[in-house]
C-alpha atoms as a PDB file:
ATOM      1  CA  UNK A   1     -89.623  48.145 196.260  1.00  0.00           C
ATOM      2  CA  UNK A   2     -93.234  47.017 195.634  1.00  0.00           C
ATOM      3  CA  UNK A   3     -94.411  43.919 197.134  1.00  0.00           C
ATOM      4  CA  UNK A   4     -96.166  42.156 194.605  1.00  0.00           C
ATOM      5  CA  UNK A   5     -99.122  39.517 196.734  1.00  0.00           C
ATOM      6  CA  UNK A   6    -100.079  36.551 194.374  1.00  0.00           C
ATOM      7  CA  UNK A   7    -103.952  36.582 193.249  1.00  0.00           C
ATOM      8  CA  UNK A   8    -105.244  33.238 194.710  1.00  0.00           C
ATOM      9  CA  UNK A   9    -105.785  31.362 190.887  1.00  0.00           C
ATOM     10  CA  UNK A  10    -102.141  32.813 190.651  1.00  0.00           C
ATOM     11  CA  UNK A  11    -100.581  30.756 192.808  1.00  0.00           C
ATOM     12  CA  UNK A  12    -102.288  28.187 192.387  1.00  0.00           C
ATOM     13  CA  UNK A  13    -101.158  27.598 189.104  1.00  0.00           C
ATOM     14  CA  UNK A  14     -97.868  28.701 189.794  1.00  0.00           C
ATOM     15  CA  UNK A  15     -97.736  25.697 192.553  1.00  0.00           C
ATOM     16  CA  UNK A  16     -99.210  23.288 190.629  1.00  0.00           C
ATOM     17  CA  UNK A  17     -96.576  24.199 187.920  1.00  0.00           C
ATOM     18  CA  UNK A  18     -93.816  23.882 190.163  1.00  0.00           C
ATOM     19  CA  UNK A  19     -95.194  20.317 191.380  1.00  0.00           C
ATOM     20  CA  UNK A  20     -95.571  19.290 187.614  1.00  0.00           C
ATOM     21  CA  UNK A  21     -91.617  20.122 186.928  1.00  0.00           C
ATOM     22  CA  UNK A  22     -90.202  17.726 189.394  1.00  0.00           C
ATOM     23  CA  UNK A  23     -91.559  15.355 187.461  1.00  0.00           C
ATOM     24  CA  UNK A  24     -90.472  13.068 184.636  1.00  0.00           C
ATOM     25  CA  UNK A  25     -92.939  12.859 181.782  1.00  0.00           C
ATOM     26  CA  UNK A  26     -92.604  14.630 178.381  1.00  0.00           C
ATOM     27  CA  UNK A  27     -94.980  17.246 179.092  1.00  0.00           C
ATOM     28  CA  UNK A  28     -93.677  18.272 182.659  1.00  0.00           C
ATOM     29  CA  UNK A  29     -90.204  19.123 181.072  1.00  0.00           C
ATOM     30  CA  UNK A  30     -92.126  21.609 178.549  1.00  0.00           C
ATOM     31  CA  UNK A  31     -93.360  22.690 181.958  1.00  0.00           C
ATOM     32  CA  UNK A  32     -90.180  23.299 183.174  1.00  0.00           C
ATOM     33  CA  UNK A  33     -88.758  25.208 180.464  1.00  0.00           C
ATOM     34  CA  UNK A  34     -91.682  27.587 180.925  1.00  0.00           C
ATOM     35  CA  UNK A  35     -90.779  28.292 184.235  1.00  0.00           C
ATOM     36  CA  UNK A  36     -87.046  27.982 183.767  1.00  0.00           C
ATOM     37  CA  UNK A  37     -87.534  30.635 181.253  1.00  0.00           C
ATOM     38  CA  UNK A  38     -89.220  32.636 183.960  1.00  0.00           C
ATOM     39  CA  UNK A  39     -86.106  31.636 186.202  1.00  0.00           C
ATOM     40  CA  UNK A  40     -83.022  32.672 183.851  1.00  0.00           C
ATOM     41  CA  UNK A  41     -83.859  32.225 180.061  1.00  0.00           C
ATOM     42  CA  UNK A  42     -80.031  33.976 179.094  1.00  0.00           C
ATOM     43  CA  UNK A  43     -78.547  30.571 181.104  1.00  0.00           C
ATOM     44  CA  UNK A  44     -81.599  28.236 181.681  1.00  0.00           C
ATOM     45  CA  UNK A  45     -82.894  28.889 177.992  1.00  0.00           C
ATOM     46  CA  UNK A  46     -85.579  30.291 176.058  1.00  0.00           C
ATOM     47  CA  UNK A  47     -90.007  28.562 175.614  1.00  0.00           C
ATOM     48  CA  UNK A  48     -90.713  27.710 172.398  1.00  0.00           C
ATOM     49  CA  UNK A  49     -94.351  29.006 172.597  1.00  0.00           C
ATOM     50  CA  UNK A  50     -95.351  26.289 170.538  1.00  0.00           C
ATOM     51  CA  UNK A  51     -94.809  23.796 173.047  1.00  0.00           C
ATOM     52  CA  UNK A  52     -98.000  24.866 174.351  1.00  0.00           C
ATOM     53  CA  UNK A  53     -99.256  22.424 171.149  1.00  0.00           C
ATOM     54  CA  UNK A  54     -97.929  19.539 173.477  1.00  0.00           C
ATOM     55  CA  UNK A  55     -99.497  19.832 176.801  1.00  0.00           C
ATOM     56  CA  UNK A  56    -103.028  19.428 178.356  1.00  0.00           C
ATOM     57  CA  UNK A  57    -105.403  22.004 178.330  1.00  0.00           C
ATOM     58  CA  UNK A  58    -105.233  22.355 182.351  1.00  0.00           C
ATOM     59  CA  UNK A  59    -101.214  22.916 182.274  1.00  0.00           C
ATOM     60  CA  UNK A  60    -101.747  25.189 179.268  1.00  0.00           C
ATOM     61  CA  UNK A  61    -104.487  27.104 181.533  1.00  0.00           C
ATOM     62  CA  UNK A  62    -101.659  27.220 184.554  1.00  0.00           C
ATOM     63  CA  UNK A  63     -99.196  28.229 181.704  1.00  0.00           C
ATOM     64  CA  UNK A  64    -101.399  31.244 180.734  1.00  0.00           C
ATOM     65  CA  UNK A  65    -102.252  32.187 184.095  1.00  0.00           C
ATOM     66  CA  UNK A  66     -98.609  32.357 185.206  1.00  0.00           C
ATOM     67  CA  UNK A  67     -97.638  34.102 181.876  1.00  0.00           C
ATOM     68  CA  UNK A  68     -99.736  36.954 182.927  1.00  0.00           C
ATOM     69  CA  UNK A  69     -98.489  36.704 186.596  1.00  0.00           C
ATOM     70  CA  UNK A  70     -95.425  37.669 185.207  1.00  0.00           C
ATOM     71  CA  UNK A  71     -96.572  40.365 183.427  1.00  0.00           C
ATOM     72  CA  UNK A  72     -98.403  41.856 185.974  1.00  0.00           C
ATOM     73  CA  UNK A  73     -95.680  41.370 188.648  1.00  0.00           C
ATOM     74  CA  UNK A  74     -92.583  42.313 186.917  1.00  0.00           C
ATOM     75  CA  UNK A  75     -91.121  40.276 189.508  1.00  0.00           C
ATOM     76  CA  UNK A  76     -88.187  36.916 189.201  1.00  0.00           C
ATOM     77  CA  UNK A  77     -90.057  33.961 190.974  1.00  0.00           C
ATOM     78  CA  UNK A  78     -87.419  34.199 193.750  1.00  0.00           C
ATOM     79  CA  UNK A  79     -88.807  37.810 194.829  1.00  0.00           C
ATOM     80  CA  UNK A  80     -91.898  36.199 195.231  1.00  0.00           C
ATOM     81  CA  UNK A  81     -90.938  33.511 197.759  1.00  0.00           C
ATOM     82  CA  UNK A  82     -90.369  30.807 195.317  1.00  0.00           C
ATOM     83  CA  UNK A  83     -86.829  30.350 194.795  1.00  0.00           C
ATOM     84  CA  UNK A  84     -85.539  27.823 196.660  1.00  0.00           C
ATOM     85  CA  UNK A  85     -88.198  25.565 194.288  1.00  0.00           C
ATOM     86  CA  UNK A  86     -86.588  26.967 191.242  1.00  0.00           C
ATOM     87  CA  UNK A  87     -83.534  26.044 192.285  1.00  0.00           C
ATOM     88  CA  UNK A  88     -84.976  22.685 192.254  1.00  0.00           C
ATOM     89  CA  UNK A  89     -86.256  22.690 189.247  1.00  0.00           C
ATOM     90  CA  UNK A  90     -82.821  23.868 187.226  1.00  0.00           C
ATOM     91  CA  UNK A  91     -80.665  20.757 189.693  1.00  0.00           C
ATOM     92  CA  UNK A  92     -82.972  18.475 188.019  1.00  0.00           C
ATOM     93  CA  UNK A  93     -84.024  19.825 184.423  1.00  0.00           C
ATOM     94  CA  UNK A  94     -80.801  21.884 184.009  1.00  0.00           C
ATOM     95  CA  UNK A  95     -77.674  19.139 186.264  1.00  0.00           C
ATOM     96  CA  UNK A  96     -75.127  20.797 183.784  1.00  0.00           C
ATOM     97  CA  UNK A  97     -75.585  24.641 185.781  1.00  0.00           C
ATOM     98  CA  UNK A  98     -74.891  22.917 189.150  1.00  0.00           C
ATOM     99  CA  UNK A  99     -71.696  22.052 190.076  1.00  0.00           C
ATOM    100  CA  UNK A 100     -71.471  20.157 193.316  1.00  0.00           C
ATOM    101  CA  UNK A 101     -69.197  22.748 196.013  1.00  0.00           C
ATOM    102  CA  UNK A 102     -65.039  22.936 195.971  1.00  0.00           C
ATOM    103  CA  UNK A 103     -63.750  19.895 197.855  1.00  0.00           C
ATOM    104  CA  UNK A 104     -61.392  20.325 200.471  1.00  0.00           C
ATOM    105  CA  UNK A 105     -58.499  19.859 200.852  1.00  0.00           C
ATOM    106  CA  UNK A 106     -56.931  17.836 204.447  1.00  0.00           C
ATOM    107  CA  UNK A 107     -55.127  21.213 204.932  1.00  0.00           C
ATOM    108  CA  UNK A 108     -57.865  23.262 204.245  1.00  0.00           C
ATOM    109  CA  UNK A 109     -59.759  20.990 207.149  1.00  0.00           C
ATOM    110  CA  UNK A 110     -57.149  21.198 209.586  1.00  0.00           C
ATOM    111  CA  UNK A 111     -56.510  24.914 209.000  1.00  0.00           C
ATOM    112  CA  UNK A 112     -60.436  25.189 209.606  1.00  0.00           C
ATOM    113  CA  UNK A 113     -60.266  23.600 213.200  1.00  0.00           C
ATOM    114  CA  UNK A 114     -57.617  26.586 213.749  1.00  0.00           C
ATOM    115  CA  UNK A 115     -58.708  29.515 216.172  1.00  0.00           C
ATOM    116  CA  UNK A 116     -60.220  32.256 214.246  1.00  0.00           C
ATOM    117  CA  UNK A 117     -60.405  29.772 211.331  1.00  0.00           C
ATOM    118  CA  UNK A 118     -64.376  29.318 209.001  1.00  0.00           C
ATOM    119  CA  UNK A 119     -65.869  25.753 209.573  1.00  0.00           C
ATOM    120  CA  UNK A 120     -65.459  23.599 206.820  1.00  0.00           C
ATOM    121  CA  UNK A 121     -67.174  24.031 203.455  1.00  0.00           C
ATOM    122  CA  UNK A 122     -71.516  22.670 203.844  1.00  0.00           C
ATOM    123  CA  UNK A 123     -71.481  20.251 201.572  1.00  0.00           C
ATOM    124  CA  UNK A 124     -75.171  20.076 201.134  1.00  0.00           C
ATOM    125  CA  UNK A 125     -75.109  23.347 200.050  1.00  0.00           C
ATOM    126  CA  UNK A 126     -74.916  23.961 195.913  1.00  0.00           C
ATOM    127  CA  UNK A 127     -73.030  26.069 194.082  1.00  0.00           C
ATOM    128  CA  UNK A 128     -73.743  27.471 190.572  1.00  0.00           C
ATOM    129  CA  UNK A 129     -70.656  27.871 187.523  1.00  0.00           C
ATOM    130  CA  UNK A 130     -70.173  31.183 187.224  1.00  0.00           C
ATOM    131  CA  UNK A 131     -73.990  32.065 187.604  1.00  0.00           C
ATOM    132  CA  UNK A 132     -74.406  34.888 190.125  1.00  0.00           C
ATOM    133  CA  UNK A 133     -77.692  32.878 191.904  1.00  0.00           C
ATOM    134  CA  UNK A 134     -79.026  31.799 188.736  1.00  0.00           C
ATOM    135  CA  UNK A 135     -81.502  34.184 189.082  1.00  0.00           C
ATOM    136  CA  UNK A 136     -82.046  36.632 186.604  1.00  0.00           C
END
């Protein structure tokens, strides 16, 4: 496997992207479906290229510049170091792919504090429908 190393305008745009899609404006969630498309377009869904017709010329720029990141890498964001900020991005542009973890159940607790027995379940931790990491 090739290790792909991010030109410096690279990811720059790519981290100004990612800091634009945690936001709540209507251009920041075209900037999301850019990268979600990136991300997982089969479950995160497609970019409508003419959305570019609805953002500033600087985001468009970071678009473009990412676009051919992407090309050149033939990489998933995640095998570049970015997933965990992804995974952001789809909890809060895509809430309907993230399903909070199994509850427990008292048994299931006590059996846990059994020898041999897992700790409980992390309940900070999220877990995806059916999506095998949402990536890719």
């Amino acid at each position: 496997m090739t290790v792909v190393s991010l030109e410096a305008n690279e990811k720059a745009a790519l981290e100004r992207l990612l800091d634009y899609a945690l936001l709540h404006t209507g251009q920041v969630r075209r900037v999301a479906d850019f990268l979600l498309a990136w991300w997982n377009a089969g479950e995160c869904g497609s970019f409508d290229l003419t959305n570019l017709w609805a953002v500033d010329d600087d985001i468009a720029s970071d678009m473009a510049a990412v676009f051919l990141l992407i090309a050149r890498a033939h990489s998933y964001p995640d095998s570049l170091g970015y997933g965990s900020q992804f995974e952001r991005i789809v909890a809060e542009w895509r809430p309907e792919l993230v399903s909070p973890p199994p509850r427990e159940s008292n048994q299931s607790r006590q059996q846990a504090r059994g020898i041999g027995m897992r700790s409980p379940i992390d309940n900070d931790n999220l877990h995806y429908r059916g999506l095998s990491g949402l990536s890719h």
